[in-house]
N, C-alpha and C. Protein backbone atom coordinates (compact mmCIF):
# COMPACT_ATOMS: atom_id res chain seq x y z
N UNK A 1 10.64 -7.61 19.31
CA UNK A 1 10.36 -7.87 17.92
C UNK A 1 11.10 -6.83 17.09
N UNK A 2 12.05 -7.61 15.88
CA UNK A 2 12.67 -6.24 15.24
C UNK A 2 11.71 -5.90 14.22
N UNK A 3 12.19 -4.77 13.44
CA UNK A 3 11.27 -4.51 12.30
C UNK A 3 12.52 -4.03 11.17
N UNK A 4 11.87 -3.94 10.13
CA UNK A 4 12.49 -3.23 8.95
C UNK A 4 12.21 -1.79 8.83
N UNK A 5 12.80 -0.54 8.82
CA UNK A 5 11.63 0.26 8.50
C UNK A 5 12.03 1.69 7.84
N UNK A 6 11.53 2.37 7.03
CA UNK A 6 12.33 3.91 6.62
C UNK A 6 13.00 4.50 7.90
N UNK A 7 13.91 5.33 7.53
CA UNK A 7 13.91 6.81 8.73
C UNK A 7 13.96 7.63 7.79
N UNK A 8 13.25 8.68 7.58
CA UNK A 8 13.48 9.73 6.93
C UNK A 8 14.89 10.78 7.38
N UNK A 9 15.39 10.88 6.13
CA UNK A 9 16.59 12.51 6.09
C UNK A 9 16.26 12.94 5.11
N UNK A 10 17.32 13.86 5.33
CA UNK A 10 17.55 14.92 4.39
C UNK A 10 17.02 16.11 4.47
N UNK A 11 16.82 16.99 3.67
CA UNK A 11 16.41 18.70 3.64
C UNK A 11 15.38 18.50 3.78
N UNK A 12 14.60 19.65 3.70
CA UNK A 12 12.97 19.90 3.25
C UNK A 12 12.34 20.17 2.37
N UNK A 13 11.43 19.10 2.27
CA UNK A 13 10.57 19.07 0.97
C UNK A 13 11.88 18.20 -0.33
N UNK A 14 13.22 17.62 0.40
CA UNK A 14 14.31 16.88 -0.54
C UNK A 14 14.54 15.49 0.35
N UNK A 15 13.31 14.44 0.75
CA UNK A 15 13.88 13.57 1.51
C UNK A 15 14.71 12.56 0.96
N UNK A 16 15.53 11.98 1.63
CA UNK A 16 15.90 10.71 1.30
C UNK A 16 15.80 9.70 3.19
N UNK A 17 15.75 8.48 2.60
CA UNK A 17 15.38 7.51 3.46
C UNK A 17 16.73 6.39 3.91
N UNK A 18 16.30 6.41 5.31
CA UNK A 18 17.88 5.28 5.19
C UNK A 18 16.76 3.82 5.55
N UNK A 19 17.06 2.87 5.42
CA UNK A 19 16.54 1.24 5.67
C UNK A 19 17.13 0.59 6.49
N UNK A 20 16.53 1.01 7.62
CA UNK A 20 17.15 0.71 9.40
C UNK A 20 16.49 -0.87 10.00
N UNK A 21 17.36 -1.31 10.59
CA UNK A 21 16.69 -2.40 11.81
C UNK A 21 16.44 -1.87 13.11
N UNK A 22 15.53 -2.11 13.95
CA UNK A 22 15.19 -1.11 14.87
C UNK A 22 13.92 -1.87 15.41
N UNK A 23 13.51 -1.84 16.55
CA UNK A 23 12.82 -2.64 17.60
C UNK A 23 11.42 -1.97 17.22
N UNK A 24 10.80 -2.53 17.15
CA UNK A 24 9.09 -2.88 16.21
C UNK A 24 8.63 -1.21 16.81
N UNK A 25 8.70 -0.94 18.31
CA UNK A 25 8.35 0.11 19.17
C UNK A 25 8.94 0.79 19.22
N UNK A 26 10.24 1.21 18.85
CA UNK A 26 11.42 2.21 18.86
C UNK A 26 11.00 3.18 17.62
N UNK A 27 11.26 4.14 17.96
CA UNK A 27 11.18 5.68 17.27
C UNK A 27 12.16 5.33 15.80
N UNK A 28 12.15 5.39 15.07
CA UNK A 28 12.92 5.74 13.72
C UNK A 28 13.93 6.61 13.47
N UNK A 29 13.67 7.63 14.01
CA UNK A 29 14.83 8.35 13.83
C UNK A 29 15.88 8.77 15.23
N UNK A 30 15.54 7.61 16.05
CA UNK A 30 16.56 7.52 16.82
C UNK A 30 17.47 6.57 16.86
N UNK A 31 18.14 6.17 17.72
CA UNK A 31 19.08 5.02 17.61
C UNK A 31 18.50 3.39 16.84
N UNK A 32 19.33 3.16 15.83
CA UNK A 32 18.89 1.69 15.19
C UNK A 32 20.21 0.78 15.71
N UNK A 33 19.42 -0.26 15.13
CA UNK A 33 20.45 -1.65 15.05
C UNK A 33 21.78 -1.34 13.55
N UNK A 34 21.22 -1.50 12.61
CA UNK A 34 22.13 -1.36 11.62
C UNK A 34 21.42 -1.04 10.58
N UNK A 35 22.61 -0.27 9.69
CA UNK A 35 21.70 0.63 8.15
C UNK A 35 21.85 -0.61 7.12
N UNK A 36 20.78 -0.44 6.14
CA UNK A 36 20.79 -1.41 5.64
C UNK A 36 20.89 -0.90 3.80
N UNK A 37 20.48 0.31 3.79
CA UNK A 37 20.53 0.81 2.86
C UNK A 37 20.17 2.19 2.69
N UNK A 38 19.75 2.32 1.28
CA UNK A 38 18.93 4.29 1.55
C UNK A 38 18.09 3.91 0.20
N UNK A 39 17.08 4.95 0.37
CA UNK A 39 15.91 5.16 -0.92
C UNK A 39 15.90 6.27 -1.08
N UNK A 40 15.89 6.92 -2.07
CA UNK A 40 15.54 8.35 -3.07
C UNK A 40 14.32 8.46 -3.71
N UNK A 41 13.03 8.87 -3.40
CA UNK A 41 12.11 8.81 -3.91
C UNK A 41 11.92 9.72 -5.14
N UNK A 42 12.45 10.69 -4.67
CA UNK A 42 12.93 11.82 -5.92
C UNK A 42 13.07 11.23 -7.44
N UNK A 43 14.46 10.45 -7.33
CA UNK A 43 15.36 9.34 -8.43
C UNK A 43 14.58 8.41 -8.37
N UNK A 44 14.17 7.77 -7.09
CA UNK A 44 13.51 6.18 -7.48
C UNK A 44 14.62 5.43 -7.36
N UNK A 45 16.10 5.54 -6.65
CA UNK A 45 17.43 5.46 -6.28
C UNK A 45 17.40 4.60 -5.56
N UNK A 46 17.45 3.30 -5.07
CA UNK A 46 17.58 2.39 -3.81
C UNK A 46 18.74 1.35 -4.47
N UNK A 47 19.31 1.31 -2.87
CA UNK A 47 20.95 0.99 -2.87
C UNK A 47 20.45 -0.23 -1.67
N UNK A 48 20.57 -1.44 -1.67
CA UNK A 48 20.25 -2.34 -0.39
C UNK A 48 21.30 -3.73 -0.43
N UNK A 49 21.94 -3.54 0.60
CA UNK A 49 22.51 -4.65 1.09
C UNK A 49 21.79 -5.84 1.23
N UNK A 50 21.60 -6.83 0.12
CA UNK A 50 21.03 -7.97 0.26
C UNK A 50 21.39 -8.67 0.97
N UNK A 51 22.63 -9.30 1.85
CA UNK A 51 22.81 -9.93 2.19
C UNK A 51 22.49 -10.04 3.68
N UNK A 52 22.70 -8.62 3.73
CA UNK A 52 22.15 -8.29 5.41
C UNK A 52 21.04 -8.33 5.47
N UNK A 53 20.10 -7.99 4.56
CA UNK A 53 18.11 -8.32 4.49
C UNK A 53 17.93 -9.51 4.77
N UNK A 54 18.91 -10.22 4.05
CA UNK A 54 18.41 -11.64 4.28
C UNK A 54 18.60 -12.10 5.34
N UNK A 55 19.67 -11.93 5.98
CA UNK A 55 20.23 -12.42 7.70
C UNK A 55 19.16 -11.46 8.19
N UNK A 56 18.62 -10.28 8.29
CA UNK A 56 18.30 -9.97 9.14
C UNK A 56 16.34 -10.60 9.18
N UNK A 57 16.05 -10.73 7.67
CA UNK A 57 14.68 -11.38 7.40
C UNK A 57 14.80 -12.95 8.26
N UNK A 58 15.74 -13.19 8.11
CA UNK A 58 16.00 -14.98 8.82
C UNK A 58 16.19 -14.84 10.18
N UNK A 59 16.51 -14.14 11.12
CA UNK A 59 16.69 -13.98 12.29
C UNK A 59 14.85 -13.21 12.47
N UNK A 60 14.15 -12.92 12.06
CA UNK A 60 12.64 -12.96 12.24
C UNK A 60 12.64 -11.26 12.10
N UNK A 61 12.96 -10.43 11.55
CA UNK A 61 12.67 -8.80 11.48
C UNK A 61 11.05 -8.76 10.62
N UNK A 62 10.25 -8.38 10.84
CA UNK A 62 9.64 -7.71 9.61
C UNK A 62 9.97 -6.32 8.82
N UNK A 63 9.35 -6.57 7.39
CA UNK A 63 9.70 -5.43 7.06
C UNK A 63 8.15 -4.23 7.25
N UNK A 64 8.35 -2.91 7.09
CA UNK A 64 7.02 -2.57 7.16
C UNK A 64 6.47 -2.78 5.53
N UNK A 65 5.41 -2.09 5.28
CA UNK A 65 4.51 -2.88 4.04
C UNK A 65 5.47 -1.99 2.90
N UNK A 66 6.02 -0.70 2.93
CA UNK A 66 6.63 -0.14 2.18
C UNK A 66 7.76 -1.05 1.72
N UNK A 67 8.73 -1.39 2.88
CA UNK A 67 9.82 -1.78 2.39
C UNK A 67 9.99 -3.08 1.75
N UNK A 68 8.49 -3.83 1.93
CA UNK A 68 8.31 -5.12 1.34
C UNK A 68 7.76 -5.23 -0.27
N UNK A 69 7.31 -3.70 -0.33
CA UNK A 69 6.77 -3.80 -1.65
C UNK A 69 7.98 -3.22 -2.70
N UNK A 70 9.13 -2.67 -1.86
CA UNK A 70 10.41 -2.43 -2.35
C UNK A 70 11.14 -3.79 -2.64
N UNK A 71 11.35 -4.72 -1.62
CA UNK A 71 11.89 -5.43 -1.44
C UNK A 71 11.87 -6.66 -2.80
N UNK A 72 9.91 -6.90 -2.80
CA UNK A 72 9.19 -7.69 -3.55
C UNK A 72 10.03 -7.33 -5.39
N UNK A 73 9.81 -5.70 -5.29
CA UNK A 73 10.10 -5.09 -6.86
C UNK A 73 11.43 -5.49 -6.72
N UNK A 74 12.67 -5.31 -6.15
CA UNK A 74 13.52 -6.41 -6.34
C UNK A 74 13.89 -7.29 -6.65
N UNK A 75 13.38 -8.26 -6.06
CA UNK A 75 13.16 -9.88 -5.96
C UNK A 75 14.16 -10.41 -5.22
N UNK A 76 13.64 -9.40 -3.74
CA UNK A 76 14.85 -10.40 -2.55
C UNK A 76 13.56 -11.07 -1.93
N UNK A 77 12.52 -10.94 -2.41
CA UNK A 77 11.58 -11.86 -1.59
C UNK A 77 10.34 -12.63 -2.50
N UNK A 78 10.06 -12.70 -2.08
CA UNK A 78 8.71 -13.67 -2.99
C UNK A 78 7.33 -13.52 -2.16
N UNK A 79 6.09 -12.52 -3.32
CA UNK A 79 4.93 -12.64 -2.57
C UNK A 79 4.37 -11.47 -3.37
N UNK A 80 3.02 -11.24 -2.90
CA UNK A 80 2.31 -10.02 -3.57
C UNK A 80 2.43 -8.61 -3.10
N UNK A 81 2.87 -7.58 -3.16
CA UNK A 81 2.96 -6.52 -2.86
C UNK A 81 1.66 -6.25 -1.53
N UNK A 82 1.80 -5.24 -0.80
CA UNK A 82 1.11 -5.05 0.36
C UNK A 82 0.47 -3.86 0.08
N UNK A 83 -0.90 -3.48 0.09
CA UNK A 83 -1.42 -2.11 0.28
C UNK A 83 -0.64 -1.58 1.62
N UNK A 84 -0.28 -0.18 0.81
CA UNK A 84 0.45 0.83 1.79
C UNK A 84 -0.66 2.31 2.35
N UNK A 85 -0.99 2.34 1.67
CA UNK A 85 -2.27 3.91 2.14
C UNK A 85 -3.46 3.06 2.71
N UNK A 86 -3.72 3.69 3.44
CA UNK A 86 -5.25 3.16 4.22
C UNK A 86 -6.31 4.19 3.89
N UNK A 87 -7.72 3.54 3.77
CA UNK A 87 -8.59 4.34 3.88
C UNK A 87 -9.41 4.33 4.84
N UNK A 88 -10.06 5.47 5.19
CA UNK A 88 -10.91 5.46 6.41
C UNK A 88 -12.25 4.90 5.82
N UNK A 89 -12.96 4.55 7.42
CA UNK A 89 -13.54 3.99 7.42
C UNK A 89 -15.20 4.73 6.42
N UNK A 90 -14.94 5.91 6.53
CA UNK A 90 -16.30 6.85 6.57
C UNK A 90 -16.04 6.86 4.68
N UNK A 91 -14.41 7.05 4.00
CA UNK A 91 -14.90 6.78 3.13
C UNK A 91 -14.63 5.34 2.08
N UNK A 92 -14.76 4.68 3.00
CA UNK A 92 -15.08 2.98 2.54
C UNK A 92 -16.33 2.90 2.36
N UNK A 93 -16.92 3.68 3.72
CA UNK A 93 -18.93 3.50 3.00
C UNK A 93 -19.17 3.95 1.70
N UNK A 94 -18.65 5.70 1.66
CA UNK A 94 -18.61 6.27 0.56
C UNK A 94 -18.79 5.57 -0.70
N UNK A 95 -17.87 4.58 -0.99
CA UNK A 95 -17.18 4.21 -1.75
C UNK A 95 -17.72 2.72 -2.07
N UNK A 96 -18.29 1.92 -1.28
CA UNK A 96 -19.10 1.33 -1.38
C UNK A 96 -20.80 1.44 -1.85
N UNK A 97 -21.00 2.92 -0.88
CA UNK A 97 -22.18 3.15 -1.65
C UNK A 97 -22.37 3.73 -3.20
N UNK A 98 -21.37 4.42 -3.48
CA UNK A 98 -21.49 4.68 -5.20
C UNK A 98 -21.35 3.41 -5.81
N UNK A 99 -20.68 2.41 -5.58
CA UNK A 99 -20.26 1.48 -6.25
C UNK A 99 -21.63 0.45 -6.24
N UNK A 100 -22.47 0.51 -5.30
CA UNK A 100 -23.70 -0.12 -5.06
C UNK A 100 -24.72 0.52 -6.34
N UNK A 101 -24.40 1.90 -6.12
CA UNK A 101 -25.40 2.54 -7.31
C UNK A 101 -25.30 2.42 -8.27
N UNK A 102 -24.06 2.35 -8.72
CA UNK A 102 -23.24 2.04 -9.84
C UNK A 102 -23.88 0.68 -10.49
N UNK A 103 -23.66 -0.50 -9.79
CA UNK A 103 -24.25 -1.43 -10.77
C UNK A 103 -25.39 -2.30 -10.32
N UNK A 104 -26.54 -0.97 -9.81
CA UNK A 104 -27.85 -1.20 -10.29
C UNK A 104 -28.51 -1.29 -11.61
N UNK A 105 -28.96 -1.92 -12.14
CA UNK A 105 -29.30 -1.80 -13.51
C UNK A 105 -30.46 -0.81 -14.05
N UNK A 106 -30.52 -0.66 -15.01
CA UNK A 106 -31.14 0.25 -15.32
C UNK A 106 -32.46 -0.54 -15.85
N UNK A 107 -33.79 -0.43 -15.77
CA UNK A 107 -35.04 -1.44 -15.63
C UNK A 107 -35.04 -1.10 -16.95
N UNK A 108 -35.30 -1.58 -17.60
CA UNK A 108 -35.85 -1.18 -19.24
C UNK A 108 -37.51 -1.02 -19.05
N UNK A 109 -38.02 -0.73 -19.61
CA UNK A 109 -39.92 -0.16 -19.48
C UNK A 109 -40.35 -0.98 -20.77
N UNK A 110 -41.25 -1.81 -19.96
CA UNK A 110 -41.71 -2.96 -21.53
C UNK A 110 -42.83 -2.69 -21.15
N UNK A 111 -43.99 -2.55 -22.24
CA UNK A 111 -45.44 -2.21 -22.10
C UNK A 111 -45.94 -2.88 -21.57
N UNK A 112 -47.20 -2.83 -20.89
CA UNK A 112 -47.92 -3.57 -20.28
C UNK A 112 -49.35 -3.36 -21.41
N UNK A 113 -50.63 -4.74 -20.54
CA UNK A 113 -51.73 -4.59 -21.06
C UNK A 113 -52.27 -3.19 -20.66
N UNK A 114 -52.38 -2.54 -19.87
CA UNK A 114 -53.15 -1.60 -19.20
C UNK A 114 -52.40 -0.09 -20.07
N UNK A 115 -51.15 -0.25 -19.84
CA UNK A 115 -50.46 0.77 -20.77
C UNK A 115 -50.56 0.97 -22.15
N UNK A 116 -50.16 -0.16 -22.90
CA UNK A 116 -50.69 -0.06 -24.15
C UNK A 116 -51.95 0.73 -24.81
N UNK A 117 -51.74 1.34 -25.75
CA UNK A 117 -52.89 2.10 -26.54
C UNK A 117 -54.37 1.01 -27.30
N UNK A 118 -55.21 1.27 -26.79
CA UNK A 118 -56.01 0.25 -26.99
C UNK A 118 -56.34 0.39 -29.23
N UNK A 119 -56.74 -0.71 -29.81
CA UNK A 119 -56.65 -0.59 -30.85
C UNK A 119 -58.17 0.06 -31.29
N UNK A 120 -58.03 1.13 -32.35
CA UNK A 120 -59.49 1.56 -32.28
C UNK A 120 -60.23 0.28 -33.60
N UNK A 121 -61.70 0.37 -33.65
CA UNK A 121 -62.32 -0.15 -34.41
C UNK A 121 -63.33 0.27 -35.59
């Protein structure tokens, strides 16, 4: 199975990215199939050979969720962008449970018979 996927270069703490084809299980920054482009996150800089995305999207590659939500802001593809960060599981509860508390309502306090101040005579 191929994939689409970053390899990181460049200096430290100055990356830039090349946009490799490369076997779903193969390491990234070792030997690829072919470069397909580069990204600058720095600039926000991406340079991509469309034509080869597309041969290589049609011959069955995926891309990973990054390069699809690159791809998407383009418009070499068509579809909704992909969540890229994951959250764990511990704080999904978290995060569920405030949000549970959150829109509990707040009871309003309406008098009752017993509460009420009795009327004097």
């Amino acid at each position: 199975m191929l994939a689409i996927k970053l390899s990181r270069k460049g200096k430290t703490k100055e990356p830039t990215f090349r946009l490799i084809v490369c076997e779903k299980t193969k390491d990234p920054w070792g030997s690829y199939l072919e470069n397909l482009g580069f990204y600058n996150p720095r600039t926000k800089e991406l340079k991509l050979e469309a034509d080869r995305i597309k041969y290589w999207l049609d011959k069955g590659a995926e891309p990973s969720a990054t390069i699809w939500n690159l791809l998407v802001d383009k418009g070499l593809v068509e579809g909704k962008k992909q969540k890229v960060s994951k959250i764990s599981k511990k704080r999904q509860e978290k995060i569920k449970k405030e949000q549970g508390e959150a829109k509990k309502p707040e009871v309003p306090v309406t008098p009752t018979a017993e509460s009420a101040p009795t009327p004097k005579v």
